[in-house]
C-alpha atoms as a PDB file:
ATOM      1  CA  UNK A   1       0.000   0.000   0.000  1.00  0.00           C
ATOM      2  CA  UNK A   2       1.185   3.817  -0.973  1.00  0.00           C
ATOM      3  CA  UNK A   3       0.870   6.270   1.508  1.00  0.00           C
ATOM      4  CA  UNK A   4       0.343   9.670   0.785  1.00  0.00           C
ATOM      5  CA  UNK A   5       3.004  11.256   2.819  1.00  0.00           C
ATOM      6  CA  UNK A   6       2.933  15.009   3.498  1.00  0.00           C
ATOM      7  CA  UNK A   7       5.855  16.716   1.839  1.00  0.00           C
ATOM      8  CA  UNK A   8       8.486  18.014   3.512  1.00  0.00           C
ATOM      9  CA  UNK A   9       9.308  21.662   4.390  1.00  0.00           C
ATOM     10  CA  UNK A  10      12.084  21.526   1.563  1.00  0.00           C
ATOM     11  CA  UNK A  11      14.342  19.919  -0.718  1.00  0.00           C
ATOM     12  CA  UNK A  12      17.989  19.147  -1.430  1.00  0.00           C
ATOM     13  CA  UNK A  13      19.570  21.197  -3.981  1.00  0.00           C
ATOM     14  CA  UNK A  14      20.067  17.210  -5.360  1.00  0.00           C
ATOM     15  CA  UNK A  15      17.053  15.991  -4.887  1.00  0.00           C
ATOM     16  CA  UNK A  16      15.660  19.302  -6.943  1.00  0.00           C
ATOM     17  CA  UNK A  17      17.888  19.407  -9.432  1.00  0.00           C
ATOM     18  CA  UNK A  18      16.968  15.720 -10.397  1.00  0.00           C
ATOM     19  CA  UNK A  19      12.983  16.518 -10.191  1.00  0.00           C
ATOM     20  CA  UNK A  20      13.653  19.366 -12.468  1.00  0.00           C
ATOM     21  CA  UNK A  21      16.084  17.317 -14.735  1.00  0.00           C
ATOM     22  CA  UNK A  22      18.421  20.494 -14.518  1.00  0.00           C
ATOM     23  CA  UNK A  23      21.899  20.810 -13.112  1.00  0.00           C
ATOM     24  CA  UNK A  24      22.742  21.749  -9.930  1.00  0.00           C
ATOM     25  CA  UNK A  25      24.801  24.943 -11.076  1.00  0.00           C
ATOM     26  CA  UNK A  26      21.963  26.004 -13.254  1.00  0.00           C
ATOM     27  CA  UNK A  27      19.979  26.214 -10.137  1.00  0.00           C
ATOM     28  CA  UNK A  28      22.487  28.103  -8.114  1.00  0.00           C
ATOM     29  CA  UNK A  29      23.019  30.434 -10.744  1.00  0.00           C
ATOM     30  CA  UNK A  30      19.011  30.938 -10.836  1.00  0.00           C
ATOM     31  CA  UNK A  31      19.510  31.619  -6.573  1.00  0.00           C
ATOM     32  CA  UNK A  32      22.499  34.035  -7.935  1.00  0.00           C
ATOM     33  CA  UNK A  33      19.947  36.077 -10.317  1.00  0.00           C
ATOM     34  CA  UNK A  34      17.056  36.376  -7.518  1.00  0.00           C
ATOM     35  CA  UNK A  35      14.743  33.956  -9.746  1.00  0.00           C
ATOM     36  CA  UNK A  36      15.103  30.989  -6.835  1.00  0.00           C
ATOM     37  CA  UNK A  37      14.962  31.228  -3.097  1.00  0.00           C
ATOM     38  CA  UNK A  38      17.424  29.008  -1.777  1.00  0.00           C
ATOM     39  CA  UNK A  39      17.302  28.051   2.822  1.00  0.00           C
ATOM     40  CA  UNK A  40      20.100  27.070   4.609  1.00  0.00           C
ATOM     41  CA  UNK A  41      18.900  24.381   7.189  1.00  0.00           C
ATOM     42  CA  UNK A  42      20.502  26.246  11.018  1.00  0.00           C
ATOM     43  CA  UNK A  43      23.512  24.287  12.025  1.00  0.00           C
ATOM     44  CA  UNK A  44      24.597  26.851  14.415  1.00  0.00           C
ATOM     45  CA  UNK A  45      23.919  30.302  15.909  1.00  0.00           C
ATOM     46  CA  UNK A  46      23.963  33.295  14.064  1.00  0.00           C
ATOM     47  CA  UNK A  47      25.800  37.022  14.054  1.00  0.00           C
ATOM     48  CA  UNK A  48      23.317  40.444  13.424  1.00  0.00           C
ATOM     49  CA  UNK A  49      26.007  42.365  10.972  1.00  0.00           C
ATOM     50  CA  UNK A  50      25.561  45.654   9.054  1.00  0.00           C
ATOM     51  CA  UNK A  51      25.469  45.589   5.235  1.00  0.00           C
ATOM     52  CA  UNK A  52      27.646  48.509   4.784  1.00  0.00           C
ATOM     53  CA  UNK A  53      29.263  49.225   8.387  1.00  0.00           C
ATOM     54  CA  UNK A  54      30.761  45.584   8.223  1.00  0.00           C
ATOM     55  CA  UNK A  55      30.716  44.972  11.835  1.00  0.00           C
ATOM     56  CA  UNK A  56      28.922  42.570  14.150  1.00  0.00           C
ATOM     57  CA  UNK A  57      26.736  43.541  17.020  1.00  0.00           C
ATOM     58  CA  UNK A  58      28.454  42.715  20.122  1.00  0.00           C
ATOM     59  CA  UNK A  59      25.765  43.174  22.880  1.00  0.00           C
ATOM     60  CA  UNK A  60      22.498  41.650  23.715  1.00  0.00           C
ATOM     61  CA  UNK A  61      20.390  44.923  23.927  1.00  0.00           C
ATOM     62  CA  UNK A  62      21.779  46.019  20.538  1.00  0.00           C
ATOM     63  CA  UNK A  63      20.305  42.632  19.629  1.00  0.00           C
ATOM     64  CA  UNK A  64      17.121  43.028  21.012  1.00  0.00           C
ATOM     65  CA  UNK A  65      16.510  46.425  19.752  1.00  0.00           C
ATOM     66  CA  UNK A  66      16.277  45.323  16.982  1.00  0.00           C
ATOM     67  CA  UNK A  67      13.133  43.026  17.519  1.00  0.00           C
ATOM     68  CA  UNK A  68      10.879  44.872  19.234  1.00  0.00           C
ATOM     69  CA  UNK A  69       7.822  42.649  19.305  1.00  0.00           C
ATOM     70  CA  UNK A  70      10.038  40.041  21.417  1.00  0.00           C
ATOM     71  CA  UNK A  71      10.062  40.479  24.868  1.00  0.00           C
ATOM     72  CA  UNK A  72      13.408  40.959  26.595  1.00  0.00           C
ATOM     73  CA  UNK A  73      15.704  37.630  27.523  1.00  0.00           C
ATOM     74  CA  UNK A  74      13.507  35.977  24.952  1.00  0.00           C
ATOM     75  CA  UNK A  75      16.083  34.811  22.791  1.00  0.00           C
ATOM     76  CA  UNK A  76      18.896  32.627  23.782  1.00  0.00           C
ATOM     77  CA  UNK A  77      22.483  34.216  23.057  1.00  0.00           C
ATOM     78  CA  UNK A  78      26.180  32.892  23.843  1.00  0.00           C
ATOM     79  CA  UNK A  79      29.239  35.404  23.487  1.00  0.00           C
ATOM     80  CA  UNK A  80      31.985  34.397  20.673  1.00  0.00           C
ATOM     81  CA  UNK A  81      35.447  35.701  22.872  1.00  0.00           C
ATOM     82  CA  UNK A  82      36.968  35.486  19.592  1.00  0.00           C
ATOM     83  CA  UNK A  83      34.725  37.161  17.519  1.00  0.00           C
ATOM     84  CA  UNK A  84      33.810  39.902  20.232  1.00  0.00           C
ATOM     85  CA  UNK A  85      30.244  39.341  19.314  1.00  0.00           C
ATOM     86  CA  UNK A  86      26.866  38.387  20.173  1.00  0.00           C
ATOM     87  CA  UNK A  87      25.666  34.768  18.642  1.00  0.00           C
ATOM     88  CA  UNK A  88      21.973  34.223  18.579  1.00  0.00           C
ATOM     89  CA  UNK A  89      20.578  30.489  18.700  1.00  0.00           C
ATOM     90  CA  UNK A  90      18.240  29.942  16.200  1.00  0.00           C
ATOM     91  CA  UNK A  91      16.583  26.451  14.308  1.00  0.00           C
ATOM     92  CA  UNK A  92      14.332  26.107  11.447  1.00  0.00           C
ATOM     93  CA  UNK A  93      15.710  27.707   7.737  1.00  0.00           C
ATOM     94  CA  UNK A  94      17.844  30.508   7.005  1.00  0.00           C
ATOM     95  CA  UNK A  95      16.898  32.174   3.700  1.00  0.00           C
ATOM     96  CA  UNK A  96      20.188  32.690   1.726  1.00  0.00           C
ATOM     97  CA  UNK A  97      20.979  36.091   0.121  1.00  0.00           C
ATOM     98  CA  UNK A  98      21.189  36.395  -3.235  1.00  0.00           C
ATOM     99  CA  UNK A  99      24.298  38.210  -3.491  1.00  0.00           C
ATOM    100  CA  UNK A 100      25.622  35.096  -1.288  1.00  0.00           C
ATOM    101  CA  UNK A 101      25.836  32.962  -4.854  1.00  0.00           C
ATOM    102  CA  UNK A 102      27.419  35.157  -6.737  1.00  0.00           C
ATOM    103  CA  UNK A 103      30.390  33.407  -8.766  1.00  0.00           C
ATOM    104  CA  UNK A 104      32.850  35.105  -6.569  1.00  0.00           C
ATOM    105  CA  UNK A 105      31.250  34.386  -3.904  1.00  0.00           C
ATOM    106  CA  UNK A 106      31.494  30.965  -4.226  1.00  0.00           C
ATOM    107  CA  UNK A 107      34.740  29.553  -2.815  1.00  0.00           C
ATOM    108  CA  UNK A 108      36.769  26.651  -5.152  1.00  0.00           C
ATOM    109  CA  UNK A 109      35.430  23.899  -2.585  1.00  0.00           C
ATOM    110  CA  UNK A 110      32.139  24.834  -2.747  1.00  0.00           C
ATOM    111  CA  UNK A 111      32.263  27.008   0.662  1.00  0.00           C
ATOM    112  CA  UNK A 112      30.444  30.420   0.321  1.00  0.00           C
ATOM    113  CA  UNK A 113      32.473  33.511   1.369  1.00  0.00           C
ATOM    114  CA  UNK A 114      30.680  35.363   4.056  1.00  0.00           C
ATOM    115  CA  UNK A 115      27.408  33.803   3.560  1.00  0.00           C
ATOM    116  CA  UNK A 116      24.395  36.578   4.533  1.00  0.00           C
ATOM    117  CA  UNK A 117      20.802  35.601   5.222  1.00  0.00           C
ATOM    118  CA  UNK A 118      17.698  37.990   5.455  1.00  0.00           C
ATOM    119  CA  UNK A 119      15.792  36.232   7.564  1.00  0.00           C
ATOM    120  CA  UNK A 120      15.636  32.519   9.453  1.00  0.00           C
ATOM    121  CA  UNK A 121      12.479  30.786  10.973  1.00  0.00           C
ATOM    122  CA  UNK A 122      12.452  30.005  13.736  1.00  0.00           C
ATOM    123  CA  UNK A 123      14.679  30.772  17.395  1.00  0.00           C
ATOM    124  CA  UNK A 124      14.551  29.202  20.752  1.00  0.00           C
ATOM    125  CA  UNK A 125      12.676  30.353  23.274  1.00  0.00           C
ATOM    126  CA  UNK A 126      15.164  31.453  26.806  1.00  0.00           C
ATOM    127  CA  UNK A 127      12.681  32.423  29.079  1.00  0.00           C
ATOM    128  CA  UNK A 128      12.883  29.830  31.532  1.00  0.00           C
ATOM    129  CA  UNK A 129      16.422  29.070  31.228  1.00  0.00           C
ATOM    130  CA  UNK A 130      18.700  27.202  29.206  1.00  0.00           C
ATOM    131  CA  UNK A 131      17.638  23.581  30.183  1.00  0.00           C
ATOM    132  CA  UNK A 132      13.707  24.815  28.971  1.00  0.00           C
ATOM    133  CA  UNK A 133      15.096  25.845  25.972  1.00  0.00           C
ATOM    134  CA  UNK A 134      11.686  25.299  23.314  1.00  0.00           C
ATOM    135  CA  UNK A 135      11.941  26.339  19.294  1.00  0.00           C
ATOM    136  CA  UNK A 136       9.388  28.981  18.333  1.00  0.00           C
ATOM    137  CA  UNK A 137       8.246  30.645  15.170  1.00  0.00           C
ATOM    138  CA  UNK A 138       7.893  34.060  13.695  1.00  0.00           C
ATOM    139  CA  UNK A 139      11.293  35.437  13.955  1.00  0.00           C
ATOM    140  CA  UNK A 140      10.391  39.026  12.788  1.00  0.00           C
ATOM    141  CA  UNK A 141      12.637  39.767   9.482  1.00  0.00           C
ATOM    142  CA  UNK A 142      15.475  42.127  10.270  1.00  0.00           C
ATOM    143  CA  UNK A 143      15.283  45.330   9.202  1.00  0.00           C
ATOM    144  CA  UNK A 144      17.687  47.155   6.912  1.00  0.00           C
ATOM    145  CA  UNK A 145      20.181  47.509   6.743  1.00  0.00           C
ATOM    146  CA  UNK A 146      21.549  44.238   8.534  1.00  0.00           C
ATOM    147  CA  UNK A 147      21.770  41.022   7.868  1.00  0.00           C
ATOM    148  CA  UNK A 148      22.291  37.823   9.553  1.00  0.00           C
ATOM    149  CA  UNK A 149      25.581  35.977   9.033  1.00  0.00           C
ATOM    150  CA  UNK A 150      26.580  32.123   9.884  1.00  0.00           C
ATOM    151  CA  UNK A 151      28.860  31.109  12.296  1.00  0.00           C
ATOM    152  CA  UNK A 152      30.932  28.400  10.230  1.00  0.00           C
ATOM    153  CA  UNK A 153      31.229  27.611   7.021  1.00  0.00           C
ATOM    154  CA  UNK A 154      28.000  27.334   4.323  1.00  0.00           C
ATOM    155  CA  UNK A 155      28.250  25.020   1.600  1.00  0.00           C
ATOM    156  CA  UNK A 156      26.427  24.915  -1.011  1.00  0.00           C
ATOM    157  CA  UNK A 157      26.005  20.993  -1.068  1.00  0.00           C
ATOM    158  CA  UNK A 158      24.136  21.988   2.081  1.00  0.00           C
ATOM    159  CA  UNK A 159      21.737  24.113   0.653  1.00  0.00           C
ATOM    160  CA  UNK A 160      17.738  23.510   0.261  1.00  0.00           C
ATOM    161  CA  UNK A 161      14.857  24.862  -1.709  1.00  0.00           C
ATOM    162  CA  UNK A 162      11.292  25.299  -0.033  1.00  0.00           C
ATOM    163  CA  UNK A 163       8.465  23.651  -1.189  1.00  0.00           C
ATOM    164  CA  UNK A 164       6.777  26.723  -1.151  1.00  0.00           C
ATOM    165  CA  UNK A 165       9.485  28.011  -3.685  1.00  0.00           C
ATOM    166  CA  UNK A 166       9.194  24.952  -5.717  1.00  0.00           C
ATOM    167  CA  UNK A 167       5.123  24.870  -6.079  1.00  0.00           C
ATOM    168  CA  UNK A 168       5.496  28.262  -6.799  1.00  0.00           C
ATOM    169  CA  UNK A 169       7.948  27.892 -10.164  1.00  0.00           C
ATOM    170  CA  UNK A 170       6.134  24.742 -10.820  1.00  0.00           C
ATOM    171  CA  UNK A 171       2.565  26.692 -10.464  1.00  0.00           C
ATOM    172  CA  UNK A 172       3.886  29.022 -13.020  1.00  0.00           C
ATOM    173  CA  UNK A 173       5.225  26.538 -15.111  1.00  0.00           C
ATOM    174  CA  UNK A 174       2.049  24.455 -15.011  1.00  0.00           C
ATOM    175  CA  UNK A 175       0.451  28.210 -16.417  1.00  0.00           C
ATOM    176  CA  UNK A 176       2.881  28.728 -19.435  1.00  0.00           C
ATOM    177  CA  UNK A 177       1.803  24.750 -20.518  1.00  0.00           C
ATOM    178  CA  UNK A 178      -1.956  25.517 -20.368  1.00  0.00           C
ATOM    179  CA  UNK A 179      -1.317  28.768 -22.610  1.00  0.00           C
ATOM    180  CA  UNK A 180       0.939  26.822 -24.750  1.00  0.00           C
ATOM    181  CA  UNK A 181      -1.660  24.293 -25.068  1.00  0.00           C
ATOM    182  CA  UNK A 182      -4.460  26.451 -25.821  1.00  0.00           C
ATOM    183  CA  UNK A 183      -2.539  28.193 -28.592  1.00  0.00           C
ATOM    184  CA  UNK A 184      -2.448  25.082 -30.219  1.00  0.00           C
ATOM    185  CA  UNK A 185      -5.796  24.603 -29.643  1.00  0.00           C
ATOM    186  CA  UNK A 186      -6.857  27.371 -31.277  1.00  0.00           C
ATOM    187  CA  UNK A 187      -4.880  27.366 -34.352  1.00  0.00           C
ATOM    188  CA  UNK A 188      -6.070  27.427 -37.853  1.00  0.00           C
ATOM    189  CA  UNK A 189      -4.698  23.623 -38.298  1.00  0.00           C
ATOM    190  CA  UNK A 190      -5.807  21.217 -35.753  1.00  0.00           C
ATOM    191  CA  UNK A 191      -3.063  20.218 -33.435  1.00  0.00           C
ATOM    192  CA  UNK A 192      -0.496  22.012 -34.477  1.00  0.00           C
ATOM    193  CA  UNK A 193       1.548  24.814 -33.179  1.00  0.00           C
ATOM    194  CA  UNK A 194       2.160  27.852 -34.151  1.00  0.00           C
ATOM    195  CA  UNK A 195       5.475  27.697 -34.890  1.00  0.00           C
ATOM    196  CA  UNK A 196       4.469  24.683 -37.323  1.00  0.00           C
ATOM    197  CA  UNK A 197       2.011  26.669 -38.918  1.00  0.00           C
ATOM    198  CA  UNK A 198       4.631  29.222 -39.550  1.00  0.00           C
ATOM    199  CA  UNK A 199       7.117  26.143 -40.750  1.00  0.00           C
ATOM    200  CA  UNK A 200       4.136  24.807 -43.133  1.00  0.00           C
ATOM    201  CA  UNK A 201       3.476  28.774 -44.465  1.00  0.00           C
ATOM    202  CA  UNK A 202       7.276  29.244 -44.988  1.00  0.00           C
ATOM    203  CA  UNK A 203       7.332  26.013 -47.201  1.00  0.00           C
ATOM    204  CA  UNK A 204       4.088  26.144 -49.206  1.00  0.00           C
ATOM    205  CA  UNK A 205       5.040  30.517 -49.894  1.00  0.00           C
ATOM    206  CA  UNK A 206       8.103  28.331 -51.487  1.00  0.00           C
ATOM    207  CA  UNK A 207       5.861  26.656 -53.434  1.00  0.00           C
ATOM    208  CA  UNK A 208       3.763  29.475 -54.559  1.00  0.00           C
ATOM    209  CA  UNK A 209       6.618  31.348 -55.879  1.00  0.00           C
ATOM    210  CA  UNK A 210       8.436  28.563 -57.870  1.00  0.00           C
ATOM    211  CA  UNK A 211       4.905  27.927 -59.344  1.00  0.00           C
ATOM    212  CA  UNK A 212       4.259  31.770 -59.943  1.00  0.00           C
ATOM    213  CA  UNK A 213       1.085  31.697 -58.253  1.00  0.00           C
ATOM    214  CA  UNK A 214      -0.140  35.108 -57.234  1.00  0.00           C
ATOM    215  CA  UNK A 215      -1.235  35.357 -53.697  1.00  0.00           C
ATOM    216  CA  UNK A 216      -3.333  38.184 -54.426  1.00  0.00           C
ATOM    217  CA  UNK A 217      -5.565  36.407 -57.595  1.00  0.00           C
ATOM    218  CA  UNK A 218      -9.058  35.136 -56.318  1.00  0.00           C
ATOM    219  CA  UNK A 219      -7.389  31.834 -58.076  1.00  0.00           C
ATOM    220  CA  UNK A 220      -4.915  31.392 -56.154  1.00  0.00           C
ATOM    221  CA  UNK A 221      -6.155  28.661 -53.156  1.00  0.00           C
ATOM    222  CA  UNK A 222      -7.615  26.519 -56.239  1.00  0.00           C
ATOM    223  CA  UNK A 223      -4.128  26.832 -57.937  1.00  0.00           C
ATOM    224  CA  UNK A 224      -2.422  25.828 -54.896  1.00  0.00           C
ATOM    225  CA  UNK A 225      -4.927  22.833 -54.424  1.00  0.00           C
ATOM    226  CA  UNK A 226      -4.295  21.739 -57.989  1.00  0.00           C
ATOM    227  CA  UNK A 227      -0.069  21.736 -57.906  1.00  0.00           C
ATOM    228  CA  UNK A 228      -0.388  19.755 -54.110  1.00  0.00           C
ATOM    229  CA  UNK A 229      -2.973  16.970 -55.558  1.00  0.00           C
ATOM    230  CA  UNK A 230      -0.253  16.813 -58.166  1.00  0.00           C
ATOM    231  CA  UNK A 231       2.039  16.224 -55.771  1.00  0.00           C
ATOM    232  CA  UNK A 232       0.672  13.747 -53.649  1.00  0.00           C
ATOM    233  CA  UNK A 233      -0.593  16.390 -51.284  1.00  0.00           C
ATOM    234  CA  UNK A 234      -4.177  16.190 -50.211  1.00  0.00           C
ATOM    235  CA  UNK A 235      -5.675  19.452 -48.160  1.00  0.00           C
ATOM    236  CA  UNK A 236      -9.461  20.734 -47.921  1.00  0.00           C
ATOM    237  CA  UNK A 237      -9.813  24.411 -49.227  1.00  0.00           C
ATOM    238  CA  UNK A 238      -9.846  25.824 -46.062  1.00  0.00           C
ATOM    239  CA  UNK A 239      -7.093  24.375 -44.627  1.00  0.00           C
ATOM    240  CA  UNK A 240      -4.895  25.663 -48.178  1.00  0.00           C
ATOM    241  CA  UNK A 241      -6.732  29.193 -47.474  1.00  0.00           C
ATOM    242  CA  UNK A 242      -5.622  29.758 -44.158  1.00  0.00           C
ATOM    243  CA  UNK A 243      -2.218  28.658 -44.845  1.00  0.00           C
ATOM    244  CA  UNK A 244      -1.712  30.846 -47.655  1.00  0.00           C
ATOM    245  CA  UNK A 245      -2.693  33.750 -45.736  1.00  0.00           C
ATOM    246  CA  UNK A 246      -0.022  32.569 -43.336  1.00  0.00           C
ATOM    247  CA  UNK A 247       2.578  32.103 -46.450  1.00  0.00           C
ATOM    248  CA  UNK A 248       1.874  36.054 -47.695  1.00  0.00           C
ATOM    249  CA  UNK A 249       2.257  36.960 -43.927  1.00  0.00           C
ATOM    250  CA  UNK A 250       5.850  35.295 -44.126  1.00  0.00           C
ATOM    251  CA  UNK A 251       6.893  36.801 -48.050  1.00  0.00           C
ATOM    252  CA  UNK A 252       5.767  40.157 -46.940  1.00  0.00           C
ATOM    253  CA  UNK A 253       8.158  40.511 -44.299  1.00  0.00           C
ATOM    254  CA  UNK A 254      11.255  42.323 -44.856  1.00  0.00           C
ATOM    255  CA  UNK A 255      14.422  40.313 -44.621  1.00  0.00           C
END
């Protein structure tokens, strides 16, 4: 028996890139030009930087200003002695930057350079002490201009898509099929596409010409009927009709 599992919050960048029959460069390159959201699953905690100061906040209240709508000693910090600065504690996803897959970016073992999130989650809950320690949602987004940054290394074998992101390209994708589909349902030759209709129009205007047949005499579908039969050819009227209109579409455009 098949169960219907639930999906899960996201994919591997392998297990996508196989569903989508596409490289897994292709997608990162697609994360790179802001057309795919790509989610770090949390590993560790996580520095508040500024985008253009450079610099890491070192102090719980310069944390917690930040989030206003969390209460204070809500979230759970440690201090990096190294670093000098604060590290919050968070689970769930971290939602990569785009500017974080840039090619130079991207270190030669697959490592990202500096890797910078917008916003992650989920974060665990410190109110009652470390050893009550529960995950909780809604982590309000940062605002600009910081940024969250990792505490070790990001790589990009480690990276996932959310099924969110991937219903939502495969929603759209789903849309461009039924359009295609109804174009060819609606052309003048049943079942096929436009672009065959064009091929067909291209070929018979060949036809027309080499024959001398004037696209613009009253004679000319019946003319065109007669040198196909000859030929082995065998169209109704209407279909010859609309095809010819499509064939003086094609000779009447400039080169």
């Amino acid at each position: 028996m098949a169960l219907q599992l639930p999906e899960p919050e996201y994919y591997t960048l392998a297990e996508v890139a196989e569903r989508w029959e596409v490289s897994g460069d292709v997608l990162l390159r697609l994360g790179a030009e802001k057309k795919l959201i790509f989610a770090w699953p949390v590993l560790s905690g996580f520095r508040i930087c500024h985008d253009f100061l450079g610099g890491c906040l070192r102090t719980a209240e310069e944390v917690e200003q930040l989030f206003p709508s969390l209460r204070p000693g809500q979230l759970l910090f440690r201090v990096d002695p190294e670093a000098k600065a604060i590290e919050i504690l968070m689970g769930g996803l971290a939602y990569l930057n785009s500017y974080s897959l840039r090619p130079s970016s991207i270190l030669h073992n697959g490592a990202i350079f500096s890797a910078s999130f917008s916003r992650v989650s989920h974060f665990i809950n410190n109110e009652q002490g470390e050893h009550y320690m529960t995950i909780m949602g809604g982590l309000p987004p940062l605002p600009a201009p910081y940024h969250f940054s990792a505490c070790i290394p990001v790589r990009t074998s480690r990276l996932v898509i959310p099924t969110t992101e991937i219903h939502r390209l495969e929603r759209k994708q789903e849309k461009v099929d039924q359009a295609i589909a109804k174009a060819e349902a609606e052309s003048p030759i049943p079942s096929q596409s436009k672009r065959a209709l064009n091929t067909r129009a291209k070929v018979i205007g060949a036809l027309v010409q080499s024959h001398n047949i004037n696209l613009a005499d009253k004679g000319a579908t019946s003319a065109l009927n007669a040198k196909l039969e000859l030929q082995g050819v065998a169209l109704d009227r209407d279909t010859v009709k609309k095809i010819l209109d499509e064939a003086r579409e094609q000779i009447e455009k400039p080169n």
